[in-house]
Protein backbone atom coordinates (compact mmCIF):
# COMPACT_ATOMS: atom_id res chain seq x y z
CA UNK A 1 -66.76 9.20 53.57
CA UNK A 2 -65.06 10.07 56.63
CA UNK A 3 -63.66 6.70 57.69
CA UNK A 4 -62.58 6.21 53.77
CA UNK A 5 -60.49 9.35 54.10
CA UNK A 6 -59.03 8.76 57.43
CA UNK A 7 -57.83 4.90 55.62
CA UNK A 8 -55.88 7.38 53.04
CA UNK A 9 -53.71 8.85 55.70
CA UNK A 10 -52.21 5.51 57.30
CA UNK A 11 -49.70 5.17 54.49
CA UNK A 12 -47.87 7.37 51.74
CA UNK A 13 -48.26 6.63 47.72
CA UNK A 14 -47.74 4.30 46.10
CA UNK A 15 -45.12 6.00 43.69
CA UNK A 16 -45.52 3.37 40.50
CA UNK A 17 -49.16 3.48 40.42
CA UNK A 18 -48.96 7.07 40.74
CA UNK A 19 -46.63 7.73 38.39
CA UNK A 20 -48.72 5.66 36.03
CA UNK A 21 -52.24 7.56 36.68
CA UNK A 22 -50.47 10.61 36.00
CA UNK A 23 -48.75 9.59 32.31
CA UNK A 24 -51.50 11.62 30.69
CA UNK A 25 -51.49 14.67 32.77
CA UNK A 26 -47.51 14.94 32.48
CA UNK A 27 -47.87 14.53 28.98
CA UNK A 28 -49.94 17.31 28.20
CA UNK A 29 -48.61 20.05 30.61
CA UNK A 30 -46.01 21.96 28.89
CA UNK A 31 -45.07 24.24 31.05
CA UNK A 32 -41.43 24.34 31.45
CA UNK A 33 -40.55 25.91 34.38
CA UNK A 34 -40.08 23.04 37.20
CA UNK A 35 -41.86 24.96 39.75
CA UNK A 36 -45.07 25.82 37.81
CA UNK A 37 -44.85 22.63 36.20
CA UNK A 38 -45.03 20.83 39.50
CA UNK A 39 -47.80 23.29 40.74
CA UNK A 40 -50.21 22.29 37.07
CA UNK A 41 -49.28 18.76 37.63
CA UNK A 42 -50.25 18.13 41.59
CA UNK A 43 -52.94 20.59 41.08
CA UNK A 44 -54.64 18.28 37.97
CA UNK A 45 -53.99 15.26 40.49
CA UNK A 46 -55.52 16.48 42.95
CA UNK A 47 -58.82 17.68 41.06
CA UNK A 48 -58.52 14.34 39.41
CA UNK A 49 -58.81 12.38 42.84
CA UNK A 50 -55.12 10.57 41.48
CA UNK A 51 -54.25 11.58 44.60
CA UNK A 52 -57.05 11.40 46.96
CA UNK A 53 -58.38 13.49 49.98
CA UNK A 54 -56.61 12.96 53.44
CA UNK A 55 -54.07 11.73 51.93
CA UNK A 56 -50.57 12.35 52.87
CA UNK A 57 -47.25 12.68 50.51
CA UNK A 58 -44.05 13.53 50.61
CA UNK A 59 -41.89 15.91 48.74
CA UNK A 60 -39.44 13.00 48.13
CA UNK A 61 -41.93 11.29 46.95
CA UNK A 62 -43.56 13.75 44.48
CA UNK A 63 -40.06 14.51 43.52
CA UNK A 64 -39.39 10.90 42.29
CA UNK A 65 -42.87 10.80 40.82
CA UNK A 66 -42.04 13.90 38.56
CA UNK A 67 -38.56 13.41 37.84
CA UNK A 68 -37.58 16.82 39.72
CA UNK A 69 -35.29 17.83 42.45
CA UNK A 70 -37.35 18.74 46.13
CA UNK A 71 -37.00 22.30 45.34
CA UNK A 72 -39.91 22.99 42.31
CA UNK A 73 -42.04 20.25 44.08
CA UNK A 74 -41.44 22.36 47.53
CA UNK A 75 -42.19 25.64 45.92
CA UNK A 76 -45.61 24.23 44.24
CA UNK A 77 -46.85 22.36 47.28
CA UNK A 78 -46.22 25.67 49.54
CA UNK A 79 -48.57 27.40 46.56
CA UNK A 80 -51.08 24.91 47.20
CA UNK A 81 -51.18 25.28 50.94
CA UNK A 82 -51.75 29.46 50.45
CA UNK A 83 -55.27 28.20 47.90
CA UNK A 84 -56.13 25.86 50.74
CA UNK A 85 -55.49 22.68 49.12
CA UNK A 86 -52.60 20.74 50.90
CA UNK A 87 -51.76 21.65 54.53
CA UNK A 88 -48.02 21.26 56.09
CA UNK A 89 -47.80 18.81 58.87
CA UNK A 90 -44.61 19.28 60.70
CA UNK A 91 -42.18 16.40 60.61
CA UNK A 92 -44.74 14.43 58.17
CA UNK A 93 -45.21 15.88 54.88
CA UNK A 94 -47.92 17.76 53.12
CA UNK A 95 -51.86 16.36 53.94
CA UNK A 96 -54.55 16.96 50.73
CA UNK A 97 -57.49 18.94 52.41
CA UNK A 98 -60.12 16.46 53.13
CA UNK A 99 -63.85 17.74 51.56
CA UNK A 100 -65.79 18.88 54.28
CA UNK A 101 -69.23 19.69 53.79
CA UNK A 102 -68.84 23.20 55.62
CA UNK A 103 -66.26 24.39 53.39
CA UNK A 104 -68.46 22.63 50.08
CA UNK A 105 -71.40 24.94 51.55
CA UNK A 106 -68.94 28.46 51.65
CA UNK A 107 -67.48 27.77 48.42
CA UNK A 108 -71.03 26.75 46.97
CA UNK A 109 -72.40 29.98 48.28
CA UNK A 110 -70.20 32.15 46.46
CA UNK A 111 -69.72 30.50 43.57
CA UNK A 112 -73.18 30.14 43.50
CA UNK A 113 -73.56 34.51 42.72
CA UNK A 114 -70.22 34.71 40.85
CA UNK A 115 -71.40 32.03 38.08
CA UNK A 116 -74.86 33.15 38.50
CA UNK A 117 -73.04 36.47 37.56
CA UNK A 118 -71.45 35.02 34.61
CA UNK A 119 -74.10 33.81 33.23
CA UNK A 120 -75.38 37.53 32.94
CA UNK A 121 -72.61 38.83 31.49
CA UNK A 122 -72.34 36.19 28.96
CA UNK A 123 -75.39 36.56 27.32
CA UNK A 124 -74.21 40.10 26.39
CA UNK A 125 -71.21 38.88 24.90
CA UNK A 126 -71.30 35.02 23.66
CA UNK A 127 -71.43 34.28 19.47
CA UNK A 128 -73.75 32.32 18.37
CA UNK A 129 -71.13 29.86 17.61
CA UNK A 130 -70.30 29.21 21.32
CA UNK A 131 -73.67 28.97 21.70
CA UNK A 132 -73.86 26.05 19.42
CA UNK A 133 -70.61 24.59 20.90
CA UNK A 134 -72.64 24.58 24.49
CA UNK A 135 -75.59 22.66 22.75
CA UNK A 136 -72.99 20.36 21.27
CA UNK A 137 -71.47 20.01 25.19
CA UNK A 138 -74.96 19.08 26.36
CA UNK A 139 -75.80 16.09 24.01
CA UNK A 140 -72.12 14.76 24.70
CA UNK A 141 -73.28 15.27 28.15
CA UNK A 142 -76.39 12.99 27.34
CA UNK A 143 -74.72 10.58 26.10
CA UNK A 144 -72.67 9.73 28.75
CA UNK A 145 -75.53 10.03 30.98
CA UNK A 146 -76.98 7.30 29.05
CA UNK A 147 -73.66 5.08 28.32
CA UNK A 148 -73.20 5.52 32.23
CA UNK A 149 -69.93 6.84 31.52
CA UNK A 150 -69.86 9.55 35.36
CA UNK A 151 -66.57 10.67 34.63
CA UNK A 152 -67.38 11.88 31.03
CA UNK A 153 -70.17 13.45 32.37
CA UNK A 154 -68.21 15.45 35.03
CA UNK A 155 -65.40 16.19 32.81
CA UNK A 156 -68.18 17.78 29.80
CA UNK A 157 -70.18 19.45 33.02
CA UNK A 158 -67.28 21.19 34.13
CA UNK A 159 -66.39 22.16 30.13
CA UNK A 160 -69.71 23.67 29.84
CA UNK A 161 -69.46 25.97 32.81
CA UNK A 162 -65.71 27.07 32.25
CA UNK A 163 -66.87 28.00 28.77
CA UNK A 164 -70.07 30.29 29.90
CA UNK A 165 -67.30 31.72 32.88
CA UNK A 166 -64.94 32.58 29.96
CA UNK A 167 -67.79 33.51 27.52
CA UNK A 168 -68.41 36.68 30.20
CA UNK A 169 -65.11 37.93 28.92
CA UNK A 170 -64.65 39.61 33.03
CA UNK A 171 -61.17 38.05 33.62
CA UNK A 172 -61.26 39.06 37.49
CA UNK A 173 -64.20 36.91 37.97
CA UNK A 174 -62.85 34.33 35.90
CA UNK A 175 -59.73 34.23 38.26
CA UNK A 176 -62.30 34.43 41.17
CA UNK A 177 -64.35 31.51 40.14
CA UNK A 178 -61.00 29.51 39.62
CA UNK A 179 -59.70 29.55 42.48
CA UNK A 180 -62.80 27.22 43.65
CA UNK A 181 -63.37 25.01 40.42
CA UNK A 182 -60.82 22.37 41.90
CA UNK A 183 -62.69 21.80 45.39
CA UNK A 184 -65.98 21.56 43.44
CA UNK A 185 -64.69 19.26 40.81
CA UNK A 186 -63.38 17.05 43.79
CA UNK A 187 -66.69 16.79 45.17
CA UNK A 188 -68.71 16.21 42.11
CA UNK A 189 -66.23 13.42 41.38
CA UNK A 190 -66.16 11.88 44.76
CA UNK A 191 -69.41 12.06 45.41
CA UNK A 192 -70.91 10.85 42.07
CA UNK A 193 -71.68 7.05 42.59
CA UNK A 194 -73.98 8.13 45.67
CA UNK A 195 -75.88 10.74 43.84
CA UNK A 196 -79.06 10.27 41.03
CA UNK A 197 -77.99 10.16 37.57
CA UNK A 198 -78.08 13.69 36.92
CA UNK A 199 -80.36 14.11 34.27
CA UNK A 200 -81.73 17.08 35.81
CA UNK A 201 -78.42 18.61 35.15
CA UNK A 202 -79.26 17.97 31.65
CA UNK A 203 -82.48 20.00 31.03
CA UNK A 204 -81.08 22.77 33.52
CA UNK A 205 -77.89 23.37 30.96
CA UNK A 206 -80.61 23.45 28.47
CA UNK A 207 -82.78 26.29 30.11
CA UNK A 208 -79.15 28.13 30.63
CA UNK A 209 -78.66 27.83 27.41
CA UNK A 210 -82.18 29.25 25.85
CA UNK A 211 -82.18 32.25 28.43
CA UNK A 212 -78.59 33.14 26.74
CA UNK A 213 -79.91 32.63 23.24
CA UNK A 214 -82.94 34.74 24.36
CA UNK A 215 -80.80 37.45 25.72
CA UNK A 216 -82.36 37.57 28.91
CA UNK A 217 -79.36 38.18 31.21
CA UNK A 218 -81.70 38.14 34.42
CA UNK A 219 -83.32 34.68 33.53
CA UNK A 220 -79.74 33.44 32.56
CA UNK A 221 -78.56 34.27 35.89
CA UNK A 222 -81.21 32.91 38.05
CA UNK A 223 -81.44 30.04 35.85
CA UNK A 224 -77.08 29.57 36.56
CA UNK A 225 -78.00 30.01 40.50
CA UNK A 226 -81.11 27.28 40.69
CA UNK A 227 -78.73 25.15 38.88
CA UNK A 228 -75.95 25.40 41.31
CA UNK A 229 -77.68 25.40 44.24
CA UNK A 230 -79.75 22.15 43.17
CA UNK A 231 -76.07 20.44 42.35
CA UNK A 232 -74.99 21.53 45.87
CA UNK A 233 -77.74 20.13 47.91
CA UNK A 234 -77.02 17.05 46.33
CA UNK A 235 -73.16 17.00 46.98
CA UNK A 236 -74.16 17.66 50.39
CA UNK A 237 -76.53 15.12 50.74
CA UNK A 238 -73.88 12.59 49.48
CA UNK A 239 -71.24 13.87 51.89
């Protein structure tokens, strides 16, 4: 993992192929505002792994990718640096933050309560028709699992816990929570060839699930915690 992310800083993008991953994403940002749109845009691309860890870019370079003067694309990748995604290299350009598995463990640890926390809330406050939608999320999830389709998987995993987050209707911890979905996204995404198909996953979103319908807050929440603290000793593993 280490050498593979040390290769990604010997040379900068390669602009068309870039350009091309990120078709979709451009597509269906619509914020106007060149600055924020830059921010939404690098931010997806890095969560995405379009533009990989260790890597380093340009703000020429992202400028010609987006279309954009080096102002907007300066402003969002000095936003990323203060949420400890890119870091400034003088006289180089802008470096994506590597995953290291000490920083995986911090952010694990606390997202570990605040989702855990979530989870409470939310079974206080979810319909019965976001409950459905969740059951509906875990056979998708299934199926993937079963077609093999990882990336499906990860996208519907991460779908399923942003709902619950949102389902808590706590906006503060929402925010909170978000400001570390990216660097765990990265990992699950990076890391998901060398881990078990995770099946596990499936019957845990399950149990979630039941202690919600149940209205057991305090099963929900330990249920949330076991769940995230299984997925992080695997991540770890893989790292």
């Amino acid at each position: 993992m280490k050498d593979q992310q040390a290769k990604n800083t010997e040379s900068s993008i390669d602009i068309q192929k870039v350009q091309k991953d990120l078709e979709p994403i451009i597509k269906n940002v619509t914020e106007r505002k060149l600055p924020q749109r830059a921010y939404q845009i690098l931010r997806l691309a890095i969560r995405n792994l379009i533009i990989l860890p260790g890597k380093t870019i340009l703000e020429r370079e992202i400028a010609e990718v987006l279309g954009m003067s080096r102002t907007p694309v300066r402003e969002a990748l000095i936003r990323l640096q203060t949420e400890g995604v890119v870091n400034l290299i003088p006289r180089k350009g802008f470096e994506i933050e590597p995953i290291e598995a000490k920083d995986l463990l911090d952010i694990y640890e606390v997202v570990e309560m605040l989702e855990g926390l979530a989870a409470k809330l939310s079974t206080h406050t979810i319909s019965e028709d976001e409950l459905t939608e969740l059951d509906s999320l875990i056979e998708h999830q299934a199926k993937a699992l079963n077609e093999k389709d990882l990336e499906e998987w990860a996208r519907l995993d991460n779908l399923f816990h942003f709902k619950i987050i949102n389902s808590a209707k706590n906006e503060r911890l929402a925010n909170v929570i978000d400001v570390h979905a990216d660097q765990l996204y990265r990992a699950r995404l990076i890391t998901i060839n060398q881990r078990p198909l995770p099946f596990q996953s499936i019957v845990e979103h399950r149990a979630i699930v039941a202690c919600m319908r149940a209205k057991d807050g305090d099963a929900a929440q330990m249920s949330m915690q076991s769940h995230r603290k299984r997925a992080r000793n695997e991540i770890l593993k893989a790292l």
